[in-house]
Protein backbone atom coordinates (compact mmCIF):
# COMPACT_ATOMS: atom_id res chain seq x y z
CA UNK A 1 -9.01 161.40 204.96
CA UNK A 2 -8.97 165.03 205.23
CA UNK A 3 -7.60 166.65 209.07
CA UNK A 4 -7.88 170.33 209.95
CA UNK A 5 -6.07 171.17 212.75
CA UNK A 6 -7.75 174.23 214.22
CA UNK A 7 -6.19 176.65 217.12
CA UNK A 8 -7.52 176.82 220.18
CA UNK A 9 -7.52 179.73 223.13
CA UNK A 10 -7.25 178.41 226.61
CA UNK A 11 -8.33 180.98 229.51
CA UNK A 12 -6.73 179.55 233.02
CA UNK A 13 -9.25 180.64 235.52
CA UNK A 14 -9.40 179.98 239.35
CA UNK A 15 -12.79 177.31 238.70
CA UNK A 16 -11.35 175.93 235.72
CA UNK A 17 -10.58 176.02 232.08
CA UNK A 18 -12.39 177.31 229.05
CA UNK A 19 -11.19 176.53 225.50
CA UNK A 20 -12.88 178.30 222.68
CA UNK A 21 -12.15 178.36 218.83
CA UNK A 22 -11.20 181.27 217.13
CA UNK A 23 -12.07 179.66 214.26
CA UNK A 24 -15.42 178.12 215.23
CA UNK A 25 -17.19 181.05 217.62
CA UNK A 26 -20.30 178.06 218.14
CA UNK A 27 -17.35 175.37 219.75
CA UNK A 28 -16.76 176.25 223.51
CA UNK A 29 -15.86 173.50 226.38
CA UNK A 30 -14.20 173.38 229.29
CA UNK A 31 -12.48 171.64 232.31
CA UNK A 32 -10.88 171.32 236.02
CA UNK A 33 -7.41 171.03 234.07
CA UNK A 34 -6.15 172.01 230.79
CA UNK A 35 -6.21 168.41 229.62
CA UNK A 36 -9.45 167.33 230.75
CA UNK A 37 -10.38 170.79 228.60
CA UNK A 38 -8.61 169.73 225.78
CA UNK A 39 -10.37 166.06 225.96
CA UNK A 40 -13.66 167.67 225.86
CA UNK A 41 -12.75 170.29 222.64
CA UNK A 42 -12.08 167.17 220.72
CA UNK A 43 -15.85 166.15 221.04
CA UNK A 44 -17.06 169.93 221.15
CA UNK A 45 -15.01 170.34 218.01
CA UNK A 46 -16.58 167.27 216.32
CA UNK A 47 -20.10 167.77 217.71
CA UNK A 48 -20.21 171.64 216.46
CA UNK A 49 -18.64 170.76 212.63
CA UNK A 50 -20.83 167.69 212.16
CA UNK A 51 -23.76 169.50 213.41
CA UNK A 52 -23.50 172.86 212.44
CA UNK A 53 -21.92 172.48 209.09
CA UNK A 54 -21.65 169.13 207.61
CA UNK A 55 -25.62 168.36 208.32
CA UNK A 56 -26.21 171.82 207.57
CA UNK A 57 -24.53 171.13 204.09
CA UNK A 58 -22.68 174.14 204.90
CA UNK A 59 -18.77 175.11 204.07
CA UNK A 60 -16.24 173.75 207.09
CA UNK A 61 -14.54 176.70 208.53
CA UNK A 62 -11.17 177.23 207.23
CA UNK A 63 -8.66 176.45 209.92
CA UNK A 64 -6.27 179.38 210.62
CA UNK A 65 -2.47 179.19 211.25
CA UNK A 66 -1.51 178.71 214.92
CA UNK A 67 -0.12 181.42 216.61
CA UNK A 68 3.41 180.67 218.27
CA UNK A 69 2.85 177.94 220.94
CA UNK A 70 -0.74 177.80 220.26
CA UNK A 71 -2.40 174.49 221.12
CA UNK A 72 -4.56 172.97 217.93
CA UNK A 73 -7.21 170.05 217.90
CA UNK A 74 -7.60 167.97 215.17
CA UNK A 75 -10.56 166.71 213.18
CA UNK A 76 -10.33 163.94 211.00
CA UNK A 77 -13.20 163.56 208.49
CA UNK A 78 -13.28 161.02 206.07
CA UNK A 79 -14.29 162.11 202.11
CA UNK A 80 -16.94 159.59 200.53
């Protein structure tokens, strides 16, 4: 099983959270808190790889390094 941990960027606004992917500019989600955004980037992260890339038989973006105190979410894909 292959897992890419990719860094996310969390903007704290006054009607809620956005989380976007540096990595991925298609993958955006957001929230009321920072975890309910970071519960939704794990399905915005798997819903934008699977469909964007894998089914597109295209190349998974390479995740980058986390910055200091960064938050990352993880995909797990499993290699058949």
């Amino acid at each position: 099983m292959t897992q890419l941990d990719y860094p996310v960027d969390i903007l704290i606004e006054d009607d809620g959270i956005t989380i976007t992917f540096p990595d991925i500019p298609e993958c955006i989600t957001c929230g009321d808190t920072v975890e309910e955004a970071l519960f939704h980037a794990q399905d915005a992260l798997e819903t934008a790889l699977v469909g964007f890339y894998i089914e597109e038989n295209k190349p998974l973006p390479k995740a980058s390094k986390p910055l200091k105190n960064q938050r990352t979410v993880t995909f797990k894909m499993n290699e058949n």
